[in-house]
Protein backbone atom coordinates (compact mmCIF):
# COMPACT_ATOMS: atom_id res chain seq x y z
CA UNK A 1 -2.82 30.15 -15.88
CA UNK A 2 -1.00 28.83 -12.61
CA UNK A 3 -4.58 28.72 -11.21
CA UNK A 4 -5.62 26.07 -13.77
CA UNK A 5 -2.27 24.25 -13.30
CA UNK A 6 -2.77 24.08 -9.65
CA UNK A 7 -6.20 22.92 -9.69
CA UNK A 8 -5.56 20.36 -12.36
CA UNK A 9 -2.92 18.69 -10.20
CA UNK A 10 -5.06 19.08 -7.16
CA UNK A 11 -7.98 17.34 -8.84
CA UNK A 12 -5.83 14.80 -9.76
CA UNK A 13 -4.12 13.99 -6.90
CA UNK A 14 -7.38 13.68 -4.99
CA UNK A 15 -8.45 11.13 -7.59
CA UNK A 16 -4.74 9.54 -6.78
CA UNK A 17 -5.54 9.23 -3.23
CA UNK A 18 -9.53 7.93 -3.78
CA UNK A 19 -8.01 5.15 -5.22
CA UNK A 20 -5.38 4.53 -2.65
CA UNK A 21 -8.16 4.82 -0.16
CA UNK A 22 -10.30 1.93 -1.73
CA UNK A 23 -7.74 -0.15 -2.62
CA UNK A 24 -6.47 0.02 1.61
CA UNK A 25 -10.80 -0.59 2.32
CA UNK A 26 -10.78 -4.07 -0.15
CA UNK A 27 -7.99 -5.21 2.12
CA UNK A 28 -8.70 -4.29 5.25
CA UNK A 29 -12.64 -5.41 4.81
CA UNK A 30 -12.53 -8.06 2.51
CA UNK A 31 -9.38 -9.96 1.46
CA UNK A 32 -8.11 -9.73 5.21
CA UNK A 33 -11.35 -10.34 6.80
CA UNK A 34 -10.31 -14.31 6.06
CA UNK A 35 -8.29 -14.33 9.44
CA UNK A 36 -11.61 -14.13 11.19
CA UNK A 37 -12.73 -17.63 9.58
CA UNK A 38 -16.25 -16.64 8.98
CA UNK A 39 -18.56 -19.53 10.14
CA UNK A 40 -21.00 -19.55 7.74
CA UNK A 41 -19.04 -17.80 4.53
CA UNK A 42 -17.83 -13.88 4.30
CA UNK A 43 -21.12 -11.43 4.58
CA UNK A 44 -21.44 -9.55 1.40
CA UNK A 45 -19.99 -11.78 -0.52
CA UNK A 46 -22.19 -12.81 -3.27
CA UNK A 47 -21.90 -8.69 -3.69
CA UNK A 48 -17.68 -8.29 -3.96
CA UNK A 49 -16.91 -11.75 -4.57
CA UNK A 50 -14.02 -10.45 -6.59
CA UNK A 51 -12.72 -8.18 -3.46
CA UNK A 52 -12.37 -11.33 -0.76
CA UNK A 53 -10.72 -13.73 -3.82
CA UNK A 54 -8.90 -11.41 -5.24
CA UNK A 55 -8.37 -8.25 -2.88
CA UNK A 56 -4.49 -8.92 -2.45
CA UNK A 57 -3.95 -7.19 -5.87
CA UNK A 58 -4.87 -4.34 -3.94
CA UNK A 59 -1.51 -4.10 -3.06
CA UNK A 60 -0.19 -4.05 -6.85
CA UNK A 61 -2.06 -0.72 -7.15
CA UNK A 62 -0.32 0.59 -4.22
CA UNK A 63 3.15 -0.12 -5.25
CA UNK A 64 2.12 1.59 -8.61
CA UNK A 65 0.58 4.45 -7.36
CA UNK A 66 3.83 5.13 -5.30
CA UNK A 67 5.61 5.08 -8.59
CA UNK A 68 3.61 7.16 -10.17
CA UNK A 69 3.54 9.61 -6.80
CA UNK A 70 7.51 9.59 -6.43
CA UNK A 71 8.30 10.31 -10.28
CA UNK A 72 5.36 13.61 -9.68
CA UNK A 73 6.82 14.08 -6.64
CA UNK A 74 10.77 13.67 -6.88
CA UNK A 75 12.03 13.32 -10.54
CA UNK A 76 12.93 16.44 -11.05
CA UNK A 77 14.31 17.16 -7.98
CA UNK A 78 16.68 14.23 -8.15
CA UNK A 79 17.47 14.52 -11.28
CA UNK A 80 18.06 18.49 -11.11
CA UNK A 81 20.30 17.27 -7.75
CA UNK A 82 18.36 19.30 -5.80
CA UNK A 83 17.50 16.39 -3.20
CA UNK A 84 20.44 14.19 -1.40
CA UNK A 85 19.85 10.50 -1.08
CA UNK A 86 20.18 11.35 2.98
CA UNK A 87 17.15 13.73 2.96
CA UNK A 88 15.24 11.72 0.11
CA UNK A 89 15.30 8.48 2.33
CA UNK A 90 14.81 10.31 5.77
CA UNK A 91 11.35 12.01 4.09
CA UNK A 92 10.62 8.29 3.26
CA UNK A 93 11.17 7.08 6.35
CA UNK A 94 9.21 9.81 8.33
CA UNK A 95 6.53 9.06 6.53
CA UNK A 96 5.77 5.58 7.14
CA UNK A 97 8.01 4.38 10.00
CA UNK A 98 6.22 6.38 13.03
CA UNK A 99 2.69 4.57 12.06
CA UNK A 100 4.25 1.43 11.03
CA UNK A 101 6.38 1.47 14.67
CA UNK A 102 3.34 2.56 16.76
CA UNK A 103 1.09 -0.60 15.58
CA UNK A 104 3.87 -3.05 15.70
CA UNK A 105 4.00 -2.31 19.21
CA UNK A 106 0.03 -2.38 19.48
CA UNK A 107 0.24 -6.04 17.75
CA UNK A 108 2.90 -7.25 20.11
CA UNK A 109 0.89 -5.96 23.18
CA UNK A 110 -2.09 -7.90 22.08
CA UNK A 111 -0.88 -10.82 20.73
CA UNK A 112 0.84 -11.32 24.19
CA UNK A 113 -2.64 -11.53 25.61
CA UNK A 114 -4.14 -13.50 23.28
CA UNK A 115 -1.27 -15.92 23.07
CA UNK A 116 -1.64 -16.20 27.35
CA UNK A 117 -5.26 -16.73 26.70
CA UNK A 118 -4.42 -19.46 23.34
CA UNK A 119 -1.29 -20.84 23.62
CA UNK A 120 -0.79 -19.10 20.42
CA UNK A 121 -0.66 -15.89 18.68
CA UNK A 122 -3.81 -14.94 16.65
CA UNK A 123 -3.35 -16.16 12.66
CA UNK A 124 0.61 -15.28 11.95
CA UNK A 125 3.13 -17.36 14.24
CA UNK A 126 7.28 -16.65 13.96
CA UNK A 127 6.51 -14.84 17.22
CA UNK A 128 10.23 -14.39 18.08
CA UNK A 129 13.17 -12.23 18.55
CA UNK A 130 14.60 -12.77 15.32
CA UNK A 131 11.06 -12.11 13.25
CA UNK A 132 11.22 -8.60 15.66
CA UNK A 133 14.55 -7.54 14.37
CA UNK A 134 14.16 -7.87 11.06
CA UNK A 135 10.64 -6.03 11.65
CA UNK A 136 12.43 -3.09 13.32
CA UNK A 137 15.04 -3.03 10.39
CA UNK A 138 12.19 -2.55 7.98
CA UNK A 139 13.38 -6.37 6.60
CA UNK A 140 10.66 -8.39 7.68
CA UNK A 141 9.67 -9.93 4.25
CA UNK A 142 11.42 -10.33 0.98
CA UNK A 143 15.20 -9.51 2.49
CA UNK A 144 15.96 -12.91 4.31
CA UNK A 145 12.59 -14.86 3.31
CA UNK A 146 8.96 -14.39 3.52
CA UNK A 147 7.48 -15.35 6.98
CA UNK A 148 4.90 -13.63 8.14
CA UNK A 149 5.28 -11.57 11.61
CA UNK A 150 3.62 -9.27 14.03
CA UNK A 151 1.69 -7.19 11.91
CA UNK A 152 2.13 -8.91 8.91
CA UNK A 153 0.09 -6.80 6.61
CA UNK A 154 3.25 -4.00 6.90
CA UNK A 155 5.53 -6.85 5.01
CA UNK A 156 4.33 -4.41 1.80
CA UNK A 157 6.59 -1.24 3.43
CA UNK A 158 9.43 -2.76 3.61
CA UNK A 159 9.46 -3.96 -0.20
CA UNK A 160 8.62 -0.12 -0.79
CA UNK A 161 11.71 1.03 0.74
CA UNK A 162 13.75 -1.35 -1.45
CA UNK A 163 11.82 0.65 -4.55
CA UNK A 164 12.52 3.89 -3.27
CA UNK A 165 16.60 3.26 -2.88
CA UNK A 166 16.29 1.47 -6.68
CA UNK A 167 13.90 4.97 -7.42
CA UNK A 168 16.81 7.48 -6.26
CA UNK A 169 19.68 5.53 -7.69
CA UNK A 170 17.96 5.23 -11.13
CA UNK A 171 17.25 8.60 -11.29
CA UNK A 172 20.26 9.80 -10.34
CA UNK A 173 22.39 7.96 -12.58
CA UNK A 174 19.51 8.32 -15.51
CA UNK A 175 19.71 12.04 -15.29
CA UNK A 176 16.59 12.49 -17.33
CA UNK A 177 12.98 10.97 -16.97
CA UNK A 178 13.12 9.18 -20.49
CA UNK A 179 16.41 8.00 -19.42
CA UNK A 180 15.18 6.50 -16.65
CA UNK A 181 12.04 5.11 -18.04
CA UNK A 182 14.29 2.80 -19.87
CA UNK A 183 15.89 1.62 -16.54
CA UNK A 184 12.30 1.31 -15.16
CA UNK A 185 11.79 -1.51 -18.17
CA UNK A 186 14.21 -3.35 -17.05
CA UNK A 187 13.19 -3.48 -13.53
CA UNK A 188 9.56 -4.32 -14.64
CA UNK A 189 11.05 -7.52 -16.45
CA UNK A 190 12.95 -8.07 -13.58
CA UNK A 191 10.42 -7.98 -10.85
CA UNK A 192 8.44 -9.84 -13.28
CA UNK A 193 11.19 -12.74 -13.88
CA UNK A 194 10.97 -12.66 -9.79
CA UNK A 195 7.41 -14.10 -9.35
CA UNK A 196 7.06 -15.87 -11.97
CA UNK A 197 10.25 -18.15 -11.12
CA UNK A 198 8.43 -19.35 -8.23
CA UNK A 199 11.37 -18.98 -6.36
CA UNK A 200 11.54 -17.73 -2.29
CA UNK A 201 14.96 -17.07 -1.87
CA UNK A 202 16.43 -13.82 0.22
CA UNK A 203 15.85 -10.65 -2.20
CA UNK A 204 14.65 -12.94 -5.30
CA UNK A 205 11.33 -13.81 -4.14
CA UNK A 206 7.54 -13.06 -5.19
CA UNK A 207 7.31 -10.49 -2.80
CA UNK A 208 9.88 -8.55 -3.97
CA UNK A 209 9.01 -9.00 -7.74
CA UNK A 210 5.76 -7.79 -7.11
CA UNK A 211 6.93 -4.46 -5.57
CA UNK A 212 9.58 -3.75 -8.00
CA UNK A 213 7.58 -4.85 -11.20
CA UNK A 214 4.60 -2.72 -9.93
CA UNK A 215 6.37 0.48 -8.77
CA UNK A 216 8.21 0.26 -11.92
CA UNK A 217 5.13 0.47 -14.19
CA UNK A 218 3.91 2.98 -11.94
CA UNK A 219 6.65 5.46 -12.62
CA UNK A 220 6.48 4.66 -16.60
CA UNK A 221 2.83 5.68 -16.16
CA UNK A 222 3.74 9.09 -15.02
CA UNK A 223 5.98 9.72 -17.84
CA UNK A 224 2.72 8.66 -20.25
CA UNK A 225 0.53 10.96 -17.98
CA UNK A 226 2.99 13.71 -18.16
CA UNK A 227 2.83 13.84 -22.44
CA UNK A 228 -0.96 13.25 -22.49
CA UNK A 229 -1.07 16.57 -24.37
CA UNK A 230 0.41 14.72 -27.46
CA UNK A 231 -1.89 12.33 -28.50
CA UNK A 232 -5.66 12.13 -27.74
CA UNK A 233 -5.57 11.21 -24.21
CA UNK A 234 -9.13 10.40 -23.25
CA UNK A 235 -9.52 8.50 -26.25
CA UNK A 236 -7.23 6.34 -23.93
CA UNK A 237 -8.49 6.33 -21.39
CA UNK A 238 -11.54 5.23 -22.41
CA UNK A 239 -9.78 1.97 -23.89
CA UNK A 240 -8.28 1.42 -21.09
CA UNK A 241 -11.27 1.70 -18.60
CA UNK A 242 -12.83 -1.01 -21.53
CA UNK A 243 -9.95 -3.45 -20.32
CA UNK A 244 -10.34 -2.77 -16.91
CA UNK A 245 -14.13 -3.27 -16.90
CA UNK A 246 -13.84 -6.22 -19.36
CA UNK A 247 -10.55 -7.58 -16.31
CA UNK A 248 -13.28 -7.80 -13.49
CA UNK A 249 -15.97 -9.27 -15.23
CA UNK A 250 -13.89 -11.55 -17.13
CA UNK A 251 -12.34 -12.43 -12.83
CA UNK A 252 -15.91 -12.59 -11.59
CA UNK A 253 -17.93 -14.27 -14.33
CA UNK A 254 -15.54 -16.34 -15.79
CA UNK A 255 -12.30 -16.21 -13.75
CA UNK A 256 -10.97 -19.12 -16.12
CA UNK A 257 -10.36 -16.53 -18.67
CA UNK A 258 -7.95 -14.93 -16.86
CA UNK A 259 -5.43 -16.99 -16.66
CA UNK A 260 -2.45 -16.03 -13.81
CA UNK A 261 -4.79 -13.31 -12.28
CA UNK A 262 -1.53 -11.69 -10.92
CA UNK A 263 -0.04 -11.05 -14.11
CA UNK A 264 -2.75 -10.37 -15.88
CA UNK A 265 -3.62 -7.66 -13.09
CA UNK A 266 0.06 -6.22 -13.14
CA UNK A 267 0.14 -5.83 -17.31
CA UNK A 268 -3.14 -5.32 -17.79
CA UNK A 269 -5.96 -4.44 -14.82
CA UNK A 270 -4.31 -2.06 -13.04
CA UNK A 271 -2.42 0.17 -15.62
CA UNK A 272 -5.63 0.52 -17.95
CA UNK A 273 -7.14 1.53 -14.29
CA UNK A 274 -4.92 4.38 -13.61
CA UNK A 275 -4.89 5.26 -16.90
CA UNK A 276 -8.62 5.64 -17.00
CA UNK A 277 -8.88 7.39 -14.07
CA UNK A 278 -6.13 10.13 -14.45
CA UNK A 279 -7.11 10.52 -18.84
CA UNK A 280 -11.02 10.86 -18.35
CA UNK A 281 -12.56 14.07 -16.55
CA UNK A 282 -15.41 12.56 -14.74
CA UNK A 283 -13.66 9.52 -13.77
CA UNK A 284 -11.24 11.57 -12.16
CA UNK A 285 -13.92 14.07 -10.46
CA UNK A 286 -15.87 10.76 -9.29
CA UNK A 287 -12.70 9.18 -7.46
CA UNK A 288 -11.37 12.44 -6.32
CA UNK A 289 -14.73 12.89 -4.68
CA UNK A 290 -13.65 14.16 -1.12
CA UNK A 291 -14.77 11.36 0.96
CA UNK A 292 -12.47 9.23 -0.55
CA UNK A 293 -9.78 11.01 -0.76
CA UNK A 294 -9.95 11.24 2.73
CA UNK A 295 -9.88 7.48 3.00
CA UNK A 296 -6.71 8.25 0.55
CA UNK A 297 -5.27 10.41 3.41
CA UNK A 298 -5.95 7.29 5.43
CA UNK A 299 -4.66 4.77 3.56
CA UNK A 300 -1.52 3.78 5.03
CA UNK A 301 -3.13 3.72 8.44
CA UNK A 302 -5.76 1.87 7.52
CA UNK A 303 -3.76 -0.58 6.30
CA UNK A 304 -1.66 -0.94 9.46
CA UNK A 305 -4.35 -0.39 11.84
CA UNK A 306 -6.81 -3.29 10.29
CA UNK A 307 -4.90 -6.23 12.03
CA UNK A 308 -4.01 -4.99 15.48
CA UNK A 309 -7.98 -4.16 15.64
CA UNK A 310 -8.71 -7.87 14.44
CA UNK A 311 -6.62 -9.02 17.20
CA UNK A 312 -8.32 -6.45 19.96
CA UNK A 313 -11.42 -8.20 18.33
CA UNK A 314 -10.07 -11.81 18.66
CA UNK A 315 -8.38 -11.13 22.35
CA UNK A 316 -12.14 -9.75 23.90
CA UNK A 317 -13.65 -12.77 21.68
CA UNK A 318 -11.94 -14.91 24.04
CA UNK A 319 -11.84 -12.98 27.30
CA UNK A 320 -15.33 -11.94 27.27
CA UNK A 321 -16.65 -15.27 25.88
CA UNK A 322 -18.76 -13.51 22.81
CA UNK A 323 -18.91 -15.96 20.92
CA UNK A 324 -19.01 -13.47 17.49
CA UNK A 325 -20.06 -14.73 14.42
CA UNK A 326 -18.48 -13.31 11.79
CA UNK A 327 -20.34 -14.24 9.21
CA UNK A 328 -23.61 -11.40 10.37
CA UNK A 329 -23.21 -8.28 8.54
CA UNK A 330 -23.15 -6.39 11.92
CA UNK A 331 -19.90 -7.79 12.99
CA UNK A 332 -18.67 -7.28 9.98
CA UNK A 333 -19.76 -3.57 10.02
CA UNK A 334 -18.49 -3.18 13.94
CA UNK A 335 -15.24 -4.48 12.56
CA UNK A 336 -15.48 -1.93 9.55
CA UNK A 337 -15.99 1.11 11.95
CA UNK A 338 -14.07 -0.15 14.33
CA UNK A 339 -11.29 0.28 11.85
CA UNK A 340 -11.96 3.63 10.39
CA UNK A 341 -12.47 5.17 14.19
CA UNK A 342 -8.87 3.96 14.94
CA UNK A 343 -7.54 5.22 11.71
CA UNK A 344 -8.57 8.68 12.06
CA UNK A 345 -8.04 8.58 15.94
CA UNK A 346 -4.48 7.87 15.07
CA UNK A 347 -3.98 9.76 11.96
CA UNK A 348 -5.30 13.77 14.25
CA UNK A 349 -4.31 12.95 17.42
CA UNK A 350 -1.48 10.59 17.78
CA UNK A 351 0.36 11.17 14.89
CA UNK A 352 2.08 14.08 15.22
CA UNK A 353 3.40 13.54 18.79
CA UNK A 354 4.46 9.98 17.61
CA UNK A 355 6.44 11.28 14.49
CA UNK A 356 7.68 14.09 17.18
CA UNK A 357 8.56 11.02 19.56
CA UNK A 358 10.36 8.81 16.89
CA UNK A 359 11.98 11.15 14.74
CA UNK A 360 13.25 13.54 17.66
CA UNK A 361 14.26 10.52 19.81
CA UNK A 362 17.11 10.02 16.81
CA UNK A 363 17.51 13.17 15.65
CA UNK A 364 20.59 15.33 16.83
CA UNK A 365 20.63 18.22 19.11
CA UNK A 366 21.55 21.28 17.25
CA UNK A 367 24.14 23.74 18.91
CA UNK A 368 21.29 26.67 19.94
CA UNK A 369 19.56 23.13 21.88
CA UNK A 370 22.50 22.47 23.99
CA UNK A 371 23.25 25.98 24.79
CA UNK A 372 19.79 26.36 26.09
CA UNK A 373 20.30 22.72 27.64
């Protein structure tokens, strides 16, 4: 019986990360492959028209997924009090801050050169002290505004930190998962209230709202997925991979129908998506199919690593005098490779001695350490 159990949630946390892995390939490749300023229009694009208009949502489905993944991953445990805040937001930070450190450096490196070469850093200015701070603090977009710095694609990390302190504190005060779902409501409204106010303003801004309205469905999700048992689950899921097909072809055939595509994607799109994929069997073989969820695995560093490599690309555009277009489907593919190479060069062989690096730079010496010292 534990068998079954184990390779259920296996299965389904491969499908998890297929998605995360797709969703971090429609950014990197499409929506962000704008800052190039194809020539003659994006290649591929009368193929994923949807993915360069619309490939920001992308990052919807990543704060969601993180819900979902901390309430699988952590409800209990802070619930149960078996996890302090201390250790809860140190495994956080372990996680993402090495990667997201290591390419901020890379960016600043090359948009020195390129900025030598320009006169000015390659697509996102507020090159400055200030803009580096707040990037170091984890801050750089949503706490004191929303400017875009360094590597500006990371502005999504720092939002996610936000929703894992609201995460801890409403499950620790909820003391139950239903409890909490409640709570999670009233975030989504709130996150919600955020972006649709239009408003920019330190901590009540779009950016913000979209994390916290998006995580927050993503937890309530789990608790759905978690008492699938009780009602006839891929019946569903099936509905609600109808309304996801239905969402794209409505946003690439008739993208009036739509109306606010971000909304529509938060309440609609990208729940029924999940849904689908973690309710029907094949669905969930298909994306858990192990190349992607090795792109999962990757996710996070593709999605840091995609904009230093466009500025390598930029800075030997202009040393070397290429002269690239960027509208030929082999830069595009260079650019694609290009990407994944770095990814999984950083992710086996410079990950682990960064995290060592970062995490043991701060870390404290323990009393065996200094009697050794």
């Amino acid at each position: 019986m534990a068998s079954k159990k184990t390779d259920k949630t296996d299965r389904r946390l491969t499908a998890i990360d297929g998605m995360k892995g797709i969703g971090a390939c429609i950014i990197a490749f499409f929506w962000h492959y704008q800052h190039f300023k194809p020539q003659n229009g994006s290649p591929f694009f009368s193929v994923f028209p949807v993915s360069y208009k619309n490939g920001y949502l992308m990052v919807e489905l990543f704060f969601m997924l993180s819900g979902f993944g901390m309430m699988m991953g952590y409800s209990e445990r802070v619930t149960g009090r078996l996890i302090g805040f201390r250790e809860f937001i140190v495994k956080r930070l372990k996680k993402v801050y090495p990667p997201f450190l290591f390419f901020t450096a890379v960016t600043i490196v090359l948009e020195l050169i390129y900025r030598h070469r320009c006169g000015e850093t390659f697509v996102y200015g507020n090159f400055d002290l200030q803009h580096l701070f707040q990037n170091l603090l984890l801050m750089q977009d949503g706490f004191f505004g929303t400017d875009w710095s360094f590597d500006a694609p990371s502005w999504c990390i720092s939002i996610c930190m936000l929703c894992y302190l609201l995460f801890y504190l409403i499950l620790y005060h909820a003391k139950n998962e239903r409890r909490a779902c409640y709570v999670f409501f009233g975030t989504f409204l709130i996150g919600m209230a955020m972006i649709l106010s239009k408003k920019e303003l330190p901590l009540w801004n779009s950016l913000v709202g979209r994390g916290i309205a998006c995580f927050s469905v993503g937890a309530i999700l789990f608790e759905v997925y978690k008492y699938r048992e009780k009602f006839r689950s891929q019946r569903l899921g099936y509905i609600c991979l109808g309304i996801a097909v239905l969402s794209y072809l409505a946003a690439r055939l008739r993208p009036e129908f739509t109306g606010d595509v971000t909304t529509a994607f938060i309440i609609g799109t990208a729940p029924s998506l999940i849904l689908a994929v973690l309710l029907i069997p094949w669905l969930r073989a298909v994306l858990g199919f192990r190349p992607l969820a090795i792109l999962g695995e990757l996710s996070i560093v593709i999605y840091l690593v995609h904009f230093p490599v466009q500025c390598a690309i930029a800075v030997l555009d202009e040393y070397m005098s290429l002269e690239l277009d960027f509208s030929t489907k082999a830069v595009w593919f260079s650019y694609a490779v290009t990407v994944l190479i770095a990814a999984i060069v950083y992710r086996y062989l410079i990950s682990s001695p960064a995290e060592k690096l970062i995490c043991g730079f701060f870390a404290k010496k323990t009393a065996d350490s200094k009697k050794t010292a």
